[in-house]
Protein backbone atom coordinates (compact mmCIF):
# COMPACT_ATOMS: atom_id res chain seq x y z
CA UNK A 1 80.30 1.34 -44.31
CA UNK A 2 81.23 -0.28 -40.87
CA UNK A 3 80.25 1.36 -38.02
CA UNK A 4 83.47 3.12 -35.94
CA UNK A 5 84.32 1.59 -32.56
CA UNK A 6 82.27 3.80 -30.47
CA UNK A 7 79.24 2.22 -32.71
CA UNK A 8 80.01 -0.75 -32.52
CA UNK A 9 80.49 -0.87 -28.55
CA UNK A 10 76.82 1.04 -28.27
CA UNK A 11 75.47 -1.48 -30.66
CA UNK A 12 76.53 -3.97 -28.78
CA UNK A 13 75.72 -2.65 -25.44
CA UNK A 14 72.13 -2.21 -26.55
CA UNK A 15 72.08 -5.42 -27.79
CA UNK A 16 73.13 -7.00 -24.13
CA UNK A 17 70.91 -4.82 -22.11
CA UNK A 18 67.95 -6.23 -23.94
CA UNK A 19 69.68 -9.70 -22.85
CA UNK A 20 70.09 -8.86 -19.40
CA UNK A 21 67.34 -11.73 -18.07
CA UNK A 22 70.00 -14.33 -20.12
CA UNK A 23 73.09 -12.42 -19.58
CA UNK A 24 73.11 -11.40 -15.63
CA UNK A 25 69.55 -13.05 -14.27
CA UNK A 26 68.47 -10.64 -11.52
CA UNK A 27 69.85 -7.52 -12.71
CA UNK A 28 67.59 -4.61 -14.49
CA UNK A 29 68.79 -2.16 -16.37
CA UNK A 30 68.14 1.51 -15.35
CA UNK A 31 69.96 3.43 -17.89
CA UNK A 32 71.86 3.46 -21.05
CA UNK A 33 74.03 6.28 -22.12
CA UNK A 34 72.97 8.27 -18.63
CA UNK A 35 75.04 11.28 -17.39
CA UNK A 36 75.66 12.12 -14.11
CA UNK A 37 74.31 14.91 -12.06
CA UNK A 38 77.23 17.33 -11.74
CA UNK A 39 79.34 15.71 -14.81
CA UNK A 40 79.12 15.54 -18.70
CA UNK A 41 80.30 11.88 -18.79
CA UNK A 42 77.89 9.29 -19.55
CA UNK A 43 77.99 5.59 -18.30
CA UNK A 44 77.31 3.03 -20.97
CA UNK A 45 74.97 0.86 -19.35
CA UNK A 46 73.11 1.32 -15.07
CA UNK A 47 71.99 -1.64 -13.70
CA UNK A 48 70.47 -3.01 -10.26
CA UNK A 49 70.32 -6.22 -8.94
CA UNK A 50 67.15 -7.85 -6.50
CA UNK A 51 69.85 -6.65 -3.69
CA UNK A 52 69.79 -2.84 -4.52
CA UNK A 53 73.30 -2.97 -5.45
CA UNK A 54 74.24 -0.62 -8.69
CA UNK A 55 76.15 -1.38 -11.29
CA UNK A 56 78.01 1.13 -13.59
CA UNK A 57 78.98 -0.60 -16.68
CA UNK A 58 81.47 0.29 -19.28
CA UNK A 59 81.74 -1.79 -22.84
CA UNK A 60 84.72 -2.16 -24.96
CA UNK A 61 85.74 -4.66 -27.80
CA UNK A 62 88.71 -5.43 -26.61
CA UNK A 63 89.47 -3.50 -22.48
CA UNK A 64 92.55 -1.79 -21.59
CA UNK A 65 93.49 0.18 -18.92
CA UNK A 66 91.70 2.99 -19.88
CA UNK A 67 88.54 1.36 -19.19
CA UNK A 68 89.52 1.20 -15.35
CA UNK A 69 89.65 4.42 -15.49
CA UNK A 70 85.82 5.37 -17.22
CA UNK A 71 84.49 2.44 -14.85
CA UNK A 72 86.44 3.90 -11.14
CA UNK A 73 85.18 7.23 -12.59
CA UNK A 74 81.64 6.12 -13.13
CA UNK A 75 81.64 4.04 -9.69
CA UNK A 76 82.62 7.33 -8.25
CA UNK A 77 80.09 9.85 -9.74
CA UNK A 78 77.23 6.88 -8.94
CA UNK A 79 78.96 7.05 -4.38
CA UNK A 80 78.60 11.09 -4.91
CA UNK A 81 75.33 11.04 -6.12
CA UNK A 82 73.76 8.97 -3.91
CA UNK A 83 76.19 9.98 -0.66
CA UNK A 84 77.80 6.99 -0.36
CA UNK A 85 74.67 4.78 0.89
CA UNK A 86 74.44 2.46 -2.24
CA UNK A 87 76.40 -0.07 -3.13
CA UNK A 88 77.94 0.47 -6.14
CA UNK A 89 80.00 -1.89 -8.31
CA UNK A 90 81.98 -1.05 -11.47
CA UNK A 91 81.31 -3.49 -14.57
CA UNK A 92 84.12 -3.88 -17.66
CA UNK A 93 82.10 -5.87 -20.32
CA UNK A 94 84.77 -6.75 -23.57
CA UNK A 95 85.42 -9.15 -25.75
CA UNK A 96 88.75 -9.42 -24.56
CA UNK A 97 90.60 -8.04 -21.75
CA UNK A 98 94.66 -6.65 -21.81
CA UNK A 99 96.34 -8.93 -19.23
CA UNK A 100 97.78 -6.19 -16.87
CA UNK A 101 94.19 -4.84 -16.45
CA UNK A 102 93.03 -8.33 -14.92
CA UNK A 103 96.09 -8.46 -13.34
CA UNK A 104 95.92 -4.73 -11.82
CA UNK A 105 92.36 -5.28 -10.82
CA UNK A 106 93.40 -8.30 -8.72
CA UNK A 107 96.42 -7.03 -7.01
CA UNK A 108 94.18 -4.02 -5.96
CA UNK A 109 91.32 -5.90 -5.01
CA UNK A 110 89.37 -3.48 -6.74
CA UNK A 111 85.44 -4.09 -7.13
CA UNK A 112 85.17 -4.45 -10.26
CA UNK A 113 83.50 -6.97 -12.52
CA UNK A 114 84.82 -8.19 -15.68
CA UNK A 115 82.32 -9.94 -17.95
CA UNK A 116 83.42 -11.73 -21.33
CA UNK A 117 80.85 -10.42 -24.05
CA UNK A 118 79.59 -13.56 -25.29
CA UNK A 119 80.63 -14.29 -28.80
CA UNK A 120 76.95 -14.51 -30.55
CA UNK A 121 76.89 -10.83 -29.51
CA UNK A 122 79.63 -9.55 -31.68
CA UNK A 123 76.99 -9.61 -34.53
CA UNK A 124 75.52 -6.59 -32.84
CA UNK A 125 78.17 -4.28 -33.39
CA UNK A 126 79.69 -6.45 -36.87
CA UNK A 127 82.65 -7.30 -34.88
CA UNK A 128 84.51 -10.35 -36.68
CA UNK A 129 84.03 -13.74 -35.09
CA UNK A 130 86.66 -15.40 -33.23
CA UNK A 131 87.15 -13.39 -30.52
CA UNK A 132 85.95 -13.15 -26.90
CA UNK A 133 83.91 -16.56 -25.15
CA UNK A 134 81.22 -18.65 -26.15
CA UNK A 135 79.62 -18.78 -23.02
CA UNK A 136 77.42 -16.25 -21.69
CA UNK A 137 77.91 -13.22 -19.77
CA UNK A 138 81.01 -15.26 -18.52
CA UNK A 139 82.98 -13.34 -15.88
CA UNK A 140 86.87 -13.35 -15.68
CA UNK A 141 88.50 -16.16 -13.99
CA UNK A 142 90.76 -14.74 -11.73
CA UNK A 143 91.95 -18.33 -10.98
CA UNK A 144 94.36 -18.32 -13.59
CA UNK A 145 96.58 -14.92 -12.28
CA UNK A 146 98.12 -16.47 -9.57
CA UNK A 147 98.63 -13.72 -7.19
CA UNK A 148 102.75 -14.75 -6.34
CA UNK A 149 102.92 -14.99 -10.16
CA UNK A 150 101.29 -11.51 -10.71
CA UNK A 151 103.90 -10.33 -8.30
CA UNK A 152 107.54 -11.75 -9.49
């Protein structure tokens, strides 16, 4: 039987944090599945860079806008915690990503990373081939939402 979707995204997730040297050089992973001091949610996947700067990571197949809200509420917990002297950035990691969530992310200038799960990863979590990049850890190439576009 096929693992269900919140499986397959942990699966997958495990899978990339024992990658991280490939995927994001520099960053370390500090915790998977961790919940926050004063809350019952869980972040997917903690990570910190040579920099000190914390990363908050939520994984999807395929990232909607619900996932902006996990990752701002993750981002938030991680500023509470630590009274707002880290730097803390929120990471979307999918497949592939619903366009109004790329295009709300740049309109807001929020600080948020969006990473392309690479495609050989989808084996992980037995997601079917074909979707998502080739290339690794790829981020988002906000490029391509032209900003006056986005707007009219």
């Amino acid at each position: 039987m096929e693992p269900v979707e919140f499986e397959k995204e942990c699966l997958i997730r495990d899978e990339y944090g024992q990658q991280i040297d490939q995927l994001k050089p520099g960053q370390i992973v500090i915790g998977r599945e961790t919940s926050y001091e004063e809350s019952k949610i869980r972040v997917d996947l903690q990570t910190v860079d040579q920099n000190d700067v914390f990363r908050e990571w939520e994984f999807k197949l395929y990232a909607d806008y619900k996932a902006l809200g996990q990752v701002l509420t993750y981002v938030t917990q991680r500023k509470l915690e630590t009274n707002f002297d880290t730097e803390v950035i929120g990471v979307i990691a999918a497949f592939e990503f619903q366009p109004e969530l790329v295009k709300t992310i740049r309109v807001l200038n929020l600080a948020i990373e969006l990473v392309t799960v690479p495609n050989w990863l989808a084996n992980a979590g037995k997601v079917l081939s074909g979707s998502g990049s080739g290339a690794i850890g790829q981020a988002v190439n906000f490029k391509k939402y032209d900003l006056q576009e986005v707007i009219n």
